[in-house]
C-alpha atoms as a PDB file:
ATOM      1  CA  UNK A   1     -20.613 -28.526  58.802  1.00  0.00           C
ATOM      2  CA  UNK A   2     -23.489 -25.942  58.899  1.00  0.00           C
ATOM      3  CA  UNK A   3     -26.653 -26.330  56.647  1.00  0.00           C
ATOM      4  CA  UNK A   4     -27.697 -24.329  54.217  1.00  0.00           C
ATOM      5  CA  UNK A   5     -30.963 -26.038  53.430  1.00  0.00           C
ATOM      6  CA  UNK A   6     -33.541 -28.802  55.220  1.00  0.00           C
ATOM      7  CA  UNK A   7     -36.489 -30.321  53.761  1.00  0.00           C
ATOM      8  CA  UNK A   8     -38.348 -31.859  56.641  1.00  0.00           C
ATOM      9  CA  UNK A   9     -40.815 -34.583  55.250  1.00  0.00           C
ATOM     10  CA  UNK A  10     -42.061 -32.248  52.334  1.00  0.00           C
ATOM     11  CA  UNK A  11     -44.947 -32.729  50.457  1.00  0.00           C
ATOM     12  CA  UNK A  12     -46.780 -31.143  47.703  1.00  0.00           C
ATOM     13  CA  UNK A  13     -50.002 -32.287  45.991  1.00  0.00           C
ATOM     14  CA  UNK A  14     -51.089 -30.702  42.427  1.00  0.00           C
ATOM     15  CA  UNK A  15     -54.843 -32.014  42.690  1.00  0.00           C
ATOM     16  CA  UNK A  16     -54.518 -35.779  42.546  1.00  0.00           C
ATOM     17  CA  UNK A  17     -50.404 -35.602  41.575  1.00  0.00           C
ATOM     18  CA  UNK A  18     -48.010 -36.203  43.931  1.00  0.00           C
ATOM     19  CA  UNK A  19     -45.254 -33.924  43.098  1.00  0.00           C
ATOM     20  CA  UNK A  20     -43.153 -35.182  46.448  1.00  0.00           C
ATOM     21  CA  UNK A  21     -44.114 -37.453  48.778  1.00  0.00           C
ATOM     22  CA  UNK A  22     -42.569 -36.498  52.079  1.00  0.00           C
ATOM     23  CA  UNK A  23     -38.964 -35.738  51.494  1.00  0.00           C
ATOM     24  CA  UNK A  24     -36.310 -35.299  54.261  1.00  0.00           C
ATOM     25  CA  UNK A  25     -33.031 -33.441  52.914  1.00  0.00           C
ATOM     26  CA  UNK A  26     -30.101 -32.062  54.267  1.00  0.00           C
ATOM     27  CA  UNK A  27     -27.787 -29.983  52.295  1.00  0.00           C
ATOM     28  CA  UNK A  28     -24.448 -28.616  53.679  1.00  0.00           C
ATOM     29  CA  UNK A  29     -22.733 -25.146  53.002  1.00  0.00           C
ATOM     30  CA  UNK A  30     -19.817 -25.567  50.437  1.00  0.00           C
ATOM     31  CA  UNK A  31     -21.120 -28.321  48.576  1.00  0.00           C
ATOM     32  CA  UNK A  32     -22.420 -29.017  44.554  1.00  0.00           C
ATOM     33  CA  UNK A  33     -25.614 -30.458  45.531  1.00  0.00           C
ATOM     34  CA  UNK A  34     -27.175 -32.401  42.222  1.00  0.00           C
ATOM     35  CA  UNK A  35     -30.753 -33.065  41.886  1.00  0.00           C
ATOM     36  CA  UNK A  36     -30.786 -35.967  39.929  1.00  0.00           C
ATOM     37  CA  UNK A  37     -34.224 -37.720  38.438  1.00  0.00           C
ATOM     38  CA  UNK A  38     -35.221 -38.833  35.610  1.00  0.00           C
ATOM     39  CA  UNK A  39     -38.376 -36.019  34.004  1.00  0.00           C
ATOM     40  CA  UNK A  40     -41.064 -35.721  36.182  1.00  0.00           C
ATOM     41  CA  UNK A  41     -39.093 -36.848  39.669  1.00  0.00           C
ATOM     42  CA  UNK A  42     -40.031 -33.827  41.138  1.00  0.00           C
ATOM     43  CA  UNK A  43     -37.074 -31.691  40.746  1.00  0.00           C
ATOM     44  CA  UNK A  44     -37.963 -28.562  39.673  1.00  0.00           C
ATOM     45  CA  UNK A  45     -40.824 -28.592  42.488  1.00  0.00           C
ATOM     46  CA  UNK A  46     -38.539 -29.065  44.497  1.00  0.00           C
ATOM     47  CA  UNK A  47     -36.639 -26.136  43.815  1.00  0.00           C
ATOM     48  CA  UNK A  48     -39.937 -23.927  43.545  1.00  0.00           C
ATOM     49  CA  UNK A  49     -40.627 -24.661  47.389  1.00  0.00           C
ATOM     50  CA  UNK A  50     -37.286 -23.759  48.268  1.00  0.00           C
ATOM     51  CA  UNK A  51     -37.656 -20.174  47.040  1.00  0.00           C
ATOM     52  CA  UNK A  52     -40.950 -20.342  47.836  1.00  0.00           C
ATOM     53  CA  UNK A  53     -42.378 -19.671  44.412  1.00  0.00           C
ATOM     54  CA  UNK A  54     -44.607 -23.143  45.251  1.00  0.00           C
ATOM     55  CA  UNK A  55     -46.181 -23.665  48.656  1.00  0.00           C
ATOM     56  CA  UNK A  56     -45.929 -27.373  50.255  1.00  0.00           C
ATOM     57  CA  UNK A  57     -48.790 -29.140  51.194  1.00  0.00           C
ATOM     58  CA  UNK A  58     -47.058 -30.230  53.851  1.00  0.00           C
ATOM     59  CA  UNK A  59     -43.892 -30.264  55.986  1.00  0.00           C
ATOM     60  CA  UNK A  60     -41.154 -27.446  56.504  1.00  0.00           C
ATOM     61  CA  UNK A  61     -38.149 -25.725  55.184  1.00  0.00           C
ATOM     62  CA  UNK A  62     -35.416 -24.284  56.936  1.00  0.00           C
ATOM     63  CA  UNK A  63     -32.192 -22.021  55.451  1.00  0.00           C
ATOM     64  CA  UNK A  64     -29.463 -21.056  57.126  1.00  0.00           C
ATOM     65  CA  UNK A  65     -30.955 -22.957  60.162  1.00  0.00           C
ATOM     66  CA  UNK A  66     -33.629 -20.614  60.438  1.00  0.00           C
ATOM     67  CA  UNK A  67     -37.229 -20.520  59.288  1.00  0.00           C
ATOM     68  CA  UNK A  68     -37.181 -18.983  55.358  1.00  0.00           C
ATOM     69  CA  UNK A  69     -37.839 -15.355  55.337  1.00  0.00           C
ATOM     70  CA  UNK A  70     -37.307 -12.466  52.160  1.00  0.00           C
ATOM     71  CA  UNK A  71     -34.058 -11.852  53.930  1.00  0.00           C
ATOM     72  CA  UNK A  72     -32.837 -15.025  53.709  1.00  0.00           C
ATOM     73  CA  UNK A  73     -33.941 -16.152  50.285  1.00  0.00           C
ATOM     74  CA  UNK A  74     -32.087 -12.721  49.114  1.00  0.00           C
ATOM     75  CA  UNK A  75     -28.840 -14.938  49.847  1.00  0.00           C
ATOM     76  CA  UNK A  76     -29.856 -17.436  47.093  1.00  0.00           C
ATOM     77  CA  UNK A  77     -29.061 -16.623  43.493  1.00  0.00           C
ATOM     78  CA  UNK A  78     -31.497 -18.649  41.760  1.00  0.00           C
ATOM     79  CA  UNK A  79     -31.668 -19.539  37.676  1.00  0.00           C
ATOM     80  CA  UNK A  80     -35.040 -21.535  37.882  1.00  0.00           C
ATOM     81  CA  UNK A  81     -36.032 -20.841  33.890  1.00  0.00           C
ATOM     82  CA  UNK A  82     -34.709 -18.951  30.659  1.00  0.00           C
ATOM     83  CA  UNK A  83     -34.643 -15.971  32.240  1.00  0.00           C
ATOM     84  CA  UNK A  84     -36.185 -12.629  29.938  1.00  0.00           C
ATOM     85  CA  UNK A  85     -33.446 -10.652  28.367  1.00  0.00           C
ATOM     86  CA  UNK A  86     -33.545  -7.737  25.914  1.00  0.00           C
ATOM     87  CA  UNK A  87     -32.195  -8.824  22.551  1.00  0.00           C
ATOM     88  CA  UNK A  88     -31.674  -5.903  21.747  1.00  0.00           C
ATOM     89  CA  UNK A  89     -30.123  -4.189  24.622  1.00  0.00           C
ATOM     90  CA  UNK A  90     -26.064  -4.950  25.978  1.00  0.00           C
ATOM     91  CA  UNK A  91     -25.111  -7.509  28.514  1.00  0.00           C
ATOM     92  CA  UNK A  92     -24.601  -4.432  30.769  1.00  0.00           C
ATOM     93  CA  UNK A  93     -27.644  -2.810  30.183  1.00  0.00           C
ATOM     94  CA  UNK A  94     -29.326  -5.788  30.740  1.00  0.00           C
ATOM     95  CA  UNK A  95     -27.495  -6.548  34.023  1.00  0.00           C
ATOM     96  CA  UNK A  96     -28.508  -2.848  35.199  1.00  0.00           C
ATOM     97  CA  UNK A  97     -31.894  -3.640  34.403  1.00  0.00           C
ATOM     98  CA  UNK A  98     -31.715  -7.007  36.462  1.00  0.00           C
ATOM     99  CA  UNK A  99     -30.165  -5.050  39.506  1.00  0.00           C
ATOM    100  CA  UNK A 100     -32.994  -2.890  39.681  1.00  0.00           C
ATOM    101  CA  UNK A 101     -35.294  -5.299  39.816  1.00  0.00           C
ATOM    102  CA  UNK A 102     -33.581  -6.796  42.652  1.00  0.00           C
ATOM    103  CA  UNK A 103     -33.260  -3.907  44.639  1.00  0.00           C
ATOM    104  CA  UNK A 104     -29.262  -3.874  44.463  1.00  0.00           C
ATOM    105  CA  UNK A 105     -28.513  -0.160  44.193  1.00  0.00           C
ATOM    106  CA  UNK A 106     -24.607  -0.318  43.207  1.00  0.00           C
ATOM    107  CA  UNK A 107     -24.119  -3.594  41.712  1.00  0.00           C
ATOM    108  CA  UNK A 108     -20.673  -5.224  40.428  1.00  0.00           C
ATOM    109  CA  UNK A 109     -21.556  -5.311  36.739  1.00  0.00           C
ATOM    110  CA  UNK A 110     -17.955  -5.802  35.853  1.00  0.00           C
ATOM    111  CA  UNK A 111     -17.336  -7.790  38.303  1.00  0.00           C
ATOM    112  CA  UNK A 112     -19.863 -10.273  37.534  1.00  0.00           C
ATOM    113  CA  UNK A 113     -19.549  -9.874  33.997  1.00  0.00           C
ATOM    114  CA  UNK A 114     -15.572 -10.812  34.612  1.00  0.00           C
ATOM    115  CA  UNK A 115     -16.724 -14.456  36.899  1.00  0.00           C
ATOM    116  CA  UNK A 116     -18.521 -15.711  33.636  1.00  0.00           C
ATOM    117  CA  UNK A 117     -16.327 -14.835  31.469  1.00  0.00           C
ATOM    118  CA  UNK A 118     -18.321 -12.163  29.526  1.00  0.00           C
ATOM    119  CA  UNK A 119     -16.091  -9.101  30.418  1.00  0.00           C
ATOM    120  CA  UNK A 120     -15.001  -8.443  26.711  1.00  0.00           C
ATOM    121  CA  UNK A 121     -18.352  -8.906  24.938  1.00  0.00           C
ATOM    122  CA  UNK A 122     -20.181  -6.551  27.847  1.00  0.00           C
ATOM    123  CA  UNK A 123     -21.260  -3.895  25.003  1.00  0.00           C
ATOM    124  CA  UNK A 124     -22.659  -6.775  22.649  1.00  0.00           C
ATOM    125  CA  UNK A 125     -26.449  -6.819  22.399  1.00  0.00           C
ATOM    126  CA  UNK A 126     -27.718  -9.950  23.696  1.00  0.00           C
ATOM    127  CA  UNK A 127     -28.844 -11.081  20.523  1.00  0.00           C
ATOM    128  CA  UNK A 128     -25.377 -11.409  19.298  1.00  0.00           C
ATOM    129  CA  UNK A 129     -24.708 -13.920  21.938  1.00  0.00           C
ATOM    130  CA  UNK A 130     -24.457 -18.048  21.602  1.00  0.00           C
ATOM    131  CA  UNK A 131     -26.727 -19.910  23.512  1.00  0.00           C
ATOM    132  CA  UNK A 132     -23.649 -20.834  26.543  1.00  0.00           C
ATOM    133  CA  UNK A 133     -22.536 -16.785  26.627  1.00  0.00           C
ATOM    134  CA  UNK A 134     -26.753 -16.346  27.253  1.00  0.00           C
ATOM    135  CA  UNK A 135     -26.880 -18.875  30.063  1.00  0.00           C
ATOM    136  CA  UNK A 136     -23.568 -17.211  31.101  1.00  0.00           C
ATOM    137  CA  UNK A 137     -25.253 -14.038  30.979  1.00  0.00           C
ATOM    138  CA  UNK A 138     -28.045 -15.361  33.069  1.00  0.00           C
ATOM    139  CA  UNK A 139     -25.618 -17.014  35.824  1.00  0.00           C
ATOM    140  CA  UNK A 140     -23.876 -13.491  36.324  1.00  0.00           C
ATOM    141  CA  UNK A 141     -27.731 -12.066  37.156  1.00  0.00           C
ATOM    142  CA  UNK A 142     -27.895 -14.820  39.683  1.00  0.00           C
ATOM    143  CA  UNK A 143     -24.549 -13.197  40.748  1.00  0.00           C
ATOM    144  CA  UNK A 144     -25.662 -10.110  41.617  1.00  0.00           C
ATOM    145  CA  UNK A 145     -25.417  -8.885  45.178  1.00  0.00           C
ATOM    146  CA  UNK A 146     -22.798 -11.692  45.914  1.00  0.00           C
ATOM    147  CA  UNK A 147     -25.452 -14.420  47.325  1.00  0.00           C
ATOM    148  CA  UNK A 148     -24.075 -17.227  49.191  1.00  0.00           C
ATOM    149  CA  UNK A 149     -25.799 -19.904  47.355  1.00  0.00           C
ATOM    150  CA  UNK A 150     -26.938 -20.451  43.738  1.00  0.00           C
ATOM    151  CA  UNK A 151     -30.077 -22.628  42.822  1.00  0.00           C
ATOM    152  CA  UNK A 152     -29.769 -23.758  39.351  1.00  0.00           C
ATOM    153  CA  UNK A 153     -32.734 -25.961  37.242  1.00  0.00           C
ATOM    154  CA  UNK A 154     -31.459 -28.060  34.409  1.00  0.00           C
ATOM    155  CA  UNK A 155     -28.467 -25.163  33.473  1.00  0.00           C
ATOM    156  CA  UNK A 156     -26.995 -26.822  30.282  1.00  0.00           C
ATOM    157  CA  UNK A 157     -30.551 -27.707  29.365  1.00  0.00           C
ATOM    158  CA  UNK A 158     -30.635 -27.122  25.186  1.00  0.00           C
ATOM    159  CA  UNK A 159     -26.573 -26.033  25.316  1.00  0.00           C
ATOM    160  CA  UNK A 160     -24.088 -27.897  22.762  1.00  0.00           C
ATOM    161  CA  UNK A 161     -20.880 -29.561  24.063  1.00  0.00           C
ATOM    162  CA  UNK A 162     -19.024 -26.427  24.072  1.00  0.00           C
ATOM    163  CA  UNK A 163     -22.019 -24.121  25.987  1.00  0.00           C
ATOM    164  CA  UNK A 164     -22.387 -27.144  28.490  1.00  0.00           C
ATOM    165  CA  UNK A 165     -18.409 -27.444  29.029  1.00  0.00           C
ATOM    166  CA  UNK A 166     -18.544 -23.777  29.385  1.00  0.00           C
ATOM    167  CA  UNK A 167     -21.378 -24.073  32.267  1.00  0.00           C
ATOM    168  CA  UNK A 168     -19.949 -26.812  33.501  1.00  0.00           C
ATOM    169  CA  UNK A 169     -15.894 -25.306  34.390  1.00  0.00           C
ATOM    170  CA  UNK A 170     -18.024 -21.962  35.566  1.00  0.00           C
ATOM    171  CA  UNK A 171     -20.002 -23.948  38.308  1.00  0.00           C
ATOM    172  CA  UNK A 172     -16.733 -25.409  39.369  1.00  0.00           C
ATOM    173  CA  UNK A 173     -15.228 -22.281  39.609  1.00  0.00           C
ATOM    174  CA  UNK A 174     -17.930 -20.532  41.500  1.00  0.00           C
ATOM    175  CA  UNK A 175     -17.735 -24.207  43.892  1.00  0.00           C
ATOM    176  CA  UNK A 176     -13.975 -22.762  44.309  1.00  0.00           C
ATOM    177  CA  UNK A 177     -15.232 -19.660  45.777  1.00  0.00           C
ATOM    178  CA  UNK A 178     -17.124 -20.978  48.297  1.00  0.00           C
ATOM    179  CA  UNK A 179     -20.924 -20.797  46.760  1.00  0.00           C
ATOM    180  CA  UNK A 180     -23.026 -23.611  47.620  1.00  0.00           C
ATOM    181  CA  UNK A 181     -24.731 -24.849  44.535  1.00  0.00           C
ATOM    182  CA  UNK A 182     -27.780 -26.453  44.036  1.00  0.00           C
ATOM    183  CA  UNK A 183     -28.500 -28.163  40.749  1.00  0.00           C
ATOM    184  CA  UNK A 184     -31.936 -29.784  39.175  1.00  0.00           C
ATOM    185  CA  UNK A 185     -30.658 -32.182  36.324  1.00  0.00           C
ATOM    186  CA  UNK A 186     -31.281 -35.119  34.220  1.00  0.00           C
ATOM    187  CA  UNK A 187     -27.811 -35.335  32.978  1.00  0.00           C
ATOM    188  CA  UNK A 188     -25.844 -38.351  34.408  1.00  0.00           C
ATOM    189  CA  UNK A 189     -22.671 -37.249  33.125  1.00  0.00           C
ATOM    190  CA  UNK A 190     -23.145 -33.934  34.072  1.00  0.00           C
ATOM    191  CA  UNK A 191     -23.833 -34.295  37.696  1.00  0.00           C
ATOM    192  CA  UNK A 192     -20.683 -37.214  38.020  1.00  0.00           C
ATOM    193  CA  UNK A 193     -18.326 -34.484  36.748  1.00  0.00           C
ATOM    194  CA  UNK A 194     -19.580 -31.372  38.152  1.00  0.00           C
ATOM    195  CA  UNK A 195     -21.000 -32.655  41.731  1.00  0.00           C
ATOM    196  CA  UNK A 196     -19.671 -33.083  45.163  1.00  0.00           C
ATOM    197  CA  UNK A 197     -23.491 -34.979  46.353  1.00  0.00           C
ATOM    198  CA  UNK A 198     -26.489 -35.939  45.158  1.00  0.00           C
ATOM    199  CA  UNK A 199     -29.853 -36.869  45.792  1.00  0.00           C
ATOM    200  CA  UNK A 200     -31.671 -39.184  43.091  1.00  0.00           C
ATOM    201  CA  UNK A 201     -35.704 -38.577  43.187  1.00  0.00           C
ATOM    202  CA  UNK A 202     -38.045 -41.148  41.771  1.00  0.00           C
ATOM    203  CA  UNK A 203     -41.255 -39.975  41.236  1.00  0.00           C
ATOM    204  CA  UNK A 204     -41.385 -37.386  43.987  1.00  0.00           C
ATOM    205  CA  UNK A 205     -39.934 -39.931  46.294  1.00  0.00           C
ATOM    206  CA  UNK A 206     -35.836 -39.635  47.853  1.00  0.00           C
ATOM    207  CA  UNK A 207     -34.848 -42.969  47.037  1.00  0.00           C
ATOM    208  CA  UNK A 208     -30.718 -41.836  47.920  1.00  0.00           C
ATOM    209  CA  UNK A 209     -28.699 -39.318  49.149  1.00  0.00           C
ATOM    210  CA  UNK A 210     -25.184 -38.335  49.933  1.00  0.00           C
ATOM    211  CA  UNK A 211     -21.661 -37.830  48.356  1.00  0.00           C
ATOM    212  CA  UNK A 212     -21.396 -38.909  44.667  1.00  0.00           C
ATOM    213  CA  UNK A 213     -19.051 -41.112  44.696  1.00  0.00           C
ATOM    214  CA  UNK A 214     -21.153 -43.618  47.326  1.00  0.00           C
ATOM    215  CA  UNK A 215     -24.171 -42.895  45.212  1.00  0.00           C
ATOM    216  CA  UNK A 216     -23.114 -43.072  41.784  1.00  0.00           C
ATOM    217  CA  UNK A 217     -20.503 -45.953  42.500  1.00  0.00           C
ATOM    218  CA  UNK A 218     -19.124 -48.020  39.785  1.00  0.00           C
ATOM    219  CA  UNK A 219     -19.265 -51.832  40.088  1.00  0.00           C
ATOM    220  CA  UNK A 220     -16.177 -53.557  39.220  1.00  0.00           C
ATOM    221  CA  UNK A 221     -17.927 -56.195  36.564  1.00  0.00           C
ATOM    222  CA  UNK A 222     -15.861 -58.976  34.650  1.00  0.00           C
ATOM    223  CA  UNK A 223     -17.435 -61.007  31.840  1.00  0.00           C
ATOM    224  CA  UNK A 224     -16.368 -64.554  31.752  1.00  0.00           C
ATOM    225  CA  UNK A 225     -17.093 -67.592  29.630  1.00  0.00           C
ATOM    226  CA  UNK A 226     -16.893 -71.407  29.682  1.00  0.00           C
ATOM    227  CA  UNK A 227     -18.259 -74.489  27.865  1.00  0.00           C
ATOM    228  CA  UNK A 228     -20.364 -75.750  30.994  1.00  0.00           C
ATOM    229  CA  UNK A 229     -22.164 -72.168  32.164  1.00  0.00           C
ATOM    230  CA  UNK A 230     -24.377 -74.077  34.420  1.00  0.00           C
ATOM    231  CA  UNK A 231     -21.100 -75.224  36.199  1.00  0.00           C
ATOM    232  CA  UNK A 232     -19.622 -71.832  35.445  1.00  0.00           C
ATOM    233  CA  UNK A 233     -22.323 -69.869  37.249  1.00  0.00           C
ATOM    234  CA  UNK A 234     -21.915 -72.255  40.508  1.00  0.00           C
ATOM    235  CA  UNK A 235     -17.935 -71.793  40.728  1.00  0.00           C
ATOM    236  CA  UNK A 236     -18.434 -67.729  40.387  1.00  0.00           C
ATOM    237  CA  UNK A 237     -20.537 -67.973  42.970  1.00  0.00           C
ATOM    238  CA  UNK A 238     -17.836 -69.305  45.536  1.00  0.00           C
ATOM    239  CA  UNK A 239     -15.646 -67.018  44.662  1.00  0.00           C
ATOM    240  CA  UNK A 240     -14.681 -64.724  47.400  1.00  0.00           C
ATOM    241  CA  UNK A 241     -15.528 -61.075  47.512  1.00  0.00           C
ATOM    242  CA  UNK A 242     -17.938 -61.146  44.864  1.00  0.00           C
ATOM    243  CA  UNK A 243     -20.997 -58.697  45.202  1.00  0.00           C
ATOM    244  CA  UNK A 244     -23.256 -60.569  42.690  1.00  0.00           C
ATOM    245  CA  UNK A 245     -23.196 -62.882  39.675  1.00  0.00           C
ATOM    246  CA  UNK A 246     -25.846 -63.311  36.770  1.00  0.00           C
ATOM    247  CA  UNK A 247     -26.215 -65.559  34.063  1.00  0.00           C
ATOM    248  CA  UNK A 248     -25.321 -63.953  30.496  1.00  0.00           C
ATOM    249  CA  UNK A 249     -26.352 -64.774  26.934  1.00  0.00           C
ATOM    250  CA  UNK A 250     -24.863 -68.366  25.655  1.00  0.00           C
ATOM    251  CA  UNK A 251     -22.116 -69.671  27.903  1.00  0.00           C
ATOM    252  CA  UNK A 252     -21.281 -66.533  29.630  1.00  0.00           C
ATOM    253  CA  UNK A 253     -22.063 -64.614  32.850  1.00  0.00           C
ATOM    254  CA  UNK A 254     -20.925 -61.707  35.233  1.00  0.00           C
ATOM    255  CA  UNK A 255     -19.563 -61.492  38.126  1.00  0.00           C
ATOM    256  CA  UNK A 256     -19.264 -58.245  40.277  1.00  0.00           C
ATOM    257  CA  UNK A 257     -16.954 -57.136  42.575  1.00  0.00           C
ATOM    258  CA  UNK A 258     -16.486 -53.852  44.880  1.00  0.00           C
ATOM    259  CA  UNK A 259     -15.327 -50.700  42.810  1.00  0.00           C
ATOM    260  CA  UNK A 260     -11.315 -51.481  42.362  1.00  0.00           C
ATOM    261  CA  UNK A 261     -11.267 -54.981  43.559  1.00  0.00           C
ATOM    262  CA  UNK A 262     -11.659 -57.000  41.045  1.00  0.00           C
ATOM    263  CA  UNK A 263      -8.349 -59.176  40.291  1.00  0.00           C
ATOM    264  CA  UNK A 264      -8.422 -61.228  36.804  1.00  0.00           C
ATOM    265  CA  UNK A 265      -5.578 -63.256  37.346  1.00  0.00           C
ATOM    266  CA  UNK A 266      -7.078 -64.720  40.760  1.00  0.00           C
ATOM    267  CA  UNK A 267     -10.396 -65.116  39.455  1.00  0.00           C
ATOM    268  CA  UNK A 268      -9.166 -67.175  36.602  1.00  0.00           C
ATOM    269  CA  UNK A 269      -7.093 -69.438  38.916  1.00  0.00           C
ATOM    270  CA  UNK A 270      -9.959 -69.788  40.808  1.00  0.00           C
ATOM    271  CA  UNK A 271     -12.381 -70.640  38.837  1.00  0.00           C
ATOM    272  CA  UNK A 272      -8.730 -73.259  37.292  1.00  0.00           C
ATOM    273  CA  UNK A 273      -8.750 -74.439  40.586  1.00  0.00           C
ATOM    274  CA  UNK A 274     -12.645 -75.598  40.580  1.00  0.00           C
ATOM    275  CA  UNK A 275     -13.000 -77.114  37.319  1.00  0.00           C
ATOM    276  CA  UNK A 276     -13.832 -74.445  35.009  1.00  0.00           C
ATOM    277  CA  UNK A 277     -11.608 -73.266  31.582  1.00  0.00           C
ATOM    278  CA  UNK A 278     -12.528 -70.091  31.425  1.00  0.00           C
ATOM    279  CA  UNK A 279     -12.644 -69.437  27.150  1.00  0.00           C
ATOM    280  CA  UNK A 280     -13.595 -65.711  27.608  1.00  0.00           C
ATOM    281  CA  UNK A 281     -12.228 -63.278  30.406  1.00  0.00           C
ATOM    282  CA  UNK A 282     -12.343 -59.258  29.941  1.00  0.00           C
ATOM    283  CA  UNK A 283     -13.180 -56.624  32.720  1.00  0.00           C
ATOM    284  CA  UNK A 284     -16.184 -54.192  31.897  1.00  0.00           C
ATOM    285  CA  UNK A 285     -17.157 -50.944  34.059  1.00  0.00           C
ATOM    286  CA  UNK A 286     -21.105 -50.492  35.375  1.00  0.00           C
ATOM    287  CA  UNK A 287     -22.273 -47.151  33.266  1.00  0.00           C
ATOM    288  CA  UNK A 288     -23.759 -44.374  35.186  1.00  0.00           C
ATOM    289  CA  UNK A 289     -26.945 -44.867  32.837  1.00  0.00           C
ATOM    290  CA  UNK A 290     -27.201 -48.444  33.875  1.00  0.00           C
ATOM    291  CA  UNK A 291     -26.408 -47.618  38.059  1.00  0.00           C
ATOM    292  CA  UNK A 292     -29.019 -44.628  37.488  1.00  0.00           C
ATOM    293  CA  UNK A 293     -31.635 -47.160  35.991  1.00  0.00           C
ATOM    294  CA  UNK A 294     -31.022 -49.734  38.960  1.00  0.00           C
ATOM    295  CA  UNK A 295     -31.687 -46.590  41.645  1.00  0.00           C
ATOM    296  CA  UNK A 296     -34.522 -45.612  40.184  1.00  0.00           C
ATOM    297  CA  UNK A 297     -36.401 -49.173  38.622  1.00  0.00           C
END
């Protein structure tokens, strides 16, 4: 699969901060790439070397498989900050405004207007607009000229659950057209639904990489109980294909399997089998908050 972007052992100091500390990053063409860290990971840095707003202290970038130049970075749509709209002038007038700056001499208003979903309200002054229709409004600038890949930081940062649902079926749309997305958040949920990979960053540092669903797995995790824990905890552990137990509060403990492998019946008659009456049995799921909190401890 081609590459759109590599970060080769990137580094960038402010002062005595280190912003990153030598990250190595591959990201291919056709993917939802999320950005995932906790405030203060490094993220939007990140995304300021990559368009070169920021210069690293140390180590390279490379798009398209070539070294970055104005040409290339004219490929990337990028949505970095609130971006400065007229209140009082029309989406479109706005959008022509946008263009010019840009240097795109006929550009798809419509058209671009029509991908977000903002086709019928084109005419409104921006003022008139809900905070989702504004970020909409912001993604269709991004739009213009047709790049190949968008660079988005935190873009359902301050939206309700209707403006973040609305950003949210847009970047999958724009993911069915072939963009390559790249996405700064701090929003678990958000990057699980939205998200084909990630890369978690802990205090400038890549601690993991790669396709969500290996990242962000879900433990299989069932709470048990039984009069003796201490004997409990020892039969759990001889269980077979368990990934990790731990001692709970009063007589009860966990016991962890592989996502989709856990098997209640067999773990009861197993732990039947060795001793144990099991008085409490019930199957819980690992949260994203609590996998997010053990990748980045």
């Amino acid at each position: 699969m081609a590459l759109v972007l590599e970060l080769e052992h990137l580094v960038k100091h402010y002062g005595n901060i280190h912003a990153l500390k030598g990250v190595t990053l591959q990201i291919p063409a056709g993917t939802v790439y999320g950005i995932l860290g906790p405030n203060g990971s490094g993220k939007t840095t990140m995304l300021g070397l990559i368009m070169n707003i920021l210069q690293p202290t140390s180590g390279s970038i490379r798009l398209f498989g070539e070294t970055p130049s104005a040409s290339h970075r004219r490929k990337i749509g990028t949505l970095l900050e609130t971006p400065n709209f007229y209140h009082y002038l029309s989406a479109v007038q706005n959008l022509r405004i946008a263009a010019a700056i840009k240097g795109i001499h006929q550009p798809d208003i419509d058209g671009v207007l029509q991908r977000v979903n903002l086709l019928a309200r084109k005419d409104s002054p921006f003022s008139t607009y809900s905070l989702g229709m504004k970020q909409r409004l912001a993604i269709a600038s991004c739009l213009l000229g047709d790049p190949q890949v968008m660079v988005f930081d935190e873009p359902t940062n301050g939206l309700d659950p209707v403006g973040i649902a609305e950003i949210r079926d847009l970047i999958k749309k724009l993911a069915t057209e072939g963009k390559t997305i790249i996405m700064a958040s701090h929003l678990l949920d958000e990057v699980e639904k939205v998200c084909t990979h990630v890369a978690i960053l802990k205090k400038g540092e890549l601690i993991a990489s790669g396709h969500v669903d290996e990242i962000l797995a879900h433990d299989d995790i069932v709470e048990v109980g039984a009069a003796d824990p201490g004997r409990l905890l020892e039969v759990l552990r001889t269980m077979p294909g368990q990934t990790g137990v731990h001692a709970g509060e009063g007589d009860k403990a966990t016991i962890h399997f592989a996502p989709g492998t856990a098997d209640l019946a067999t773990l009861n008659h197993h732990c039947f089998v060795h001793g144990v009456l099991l008085n409490h049995l019930q199957q819980k799921k690992k949260s994203l908050e609590s996998k997010f909190i053990e990748l980045t401890n």
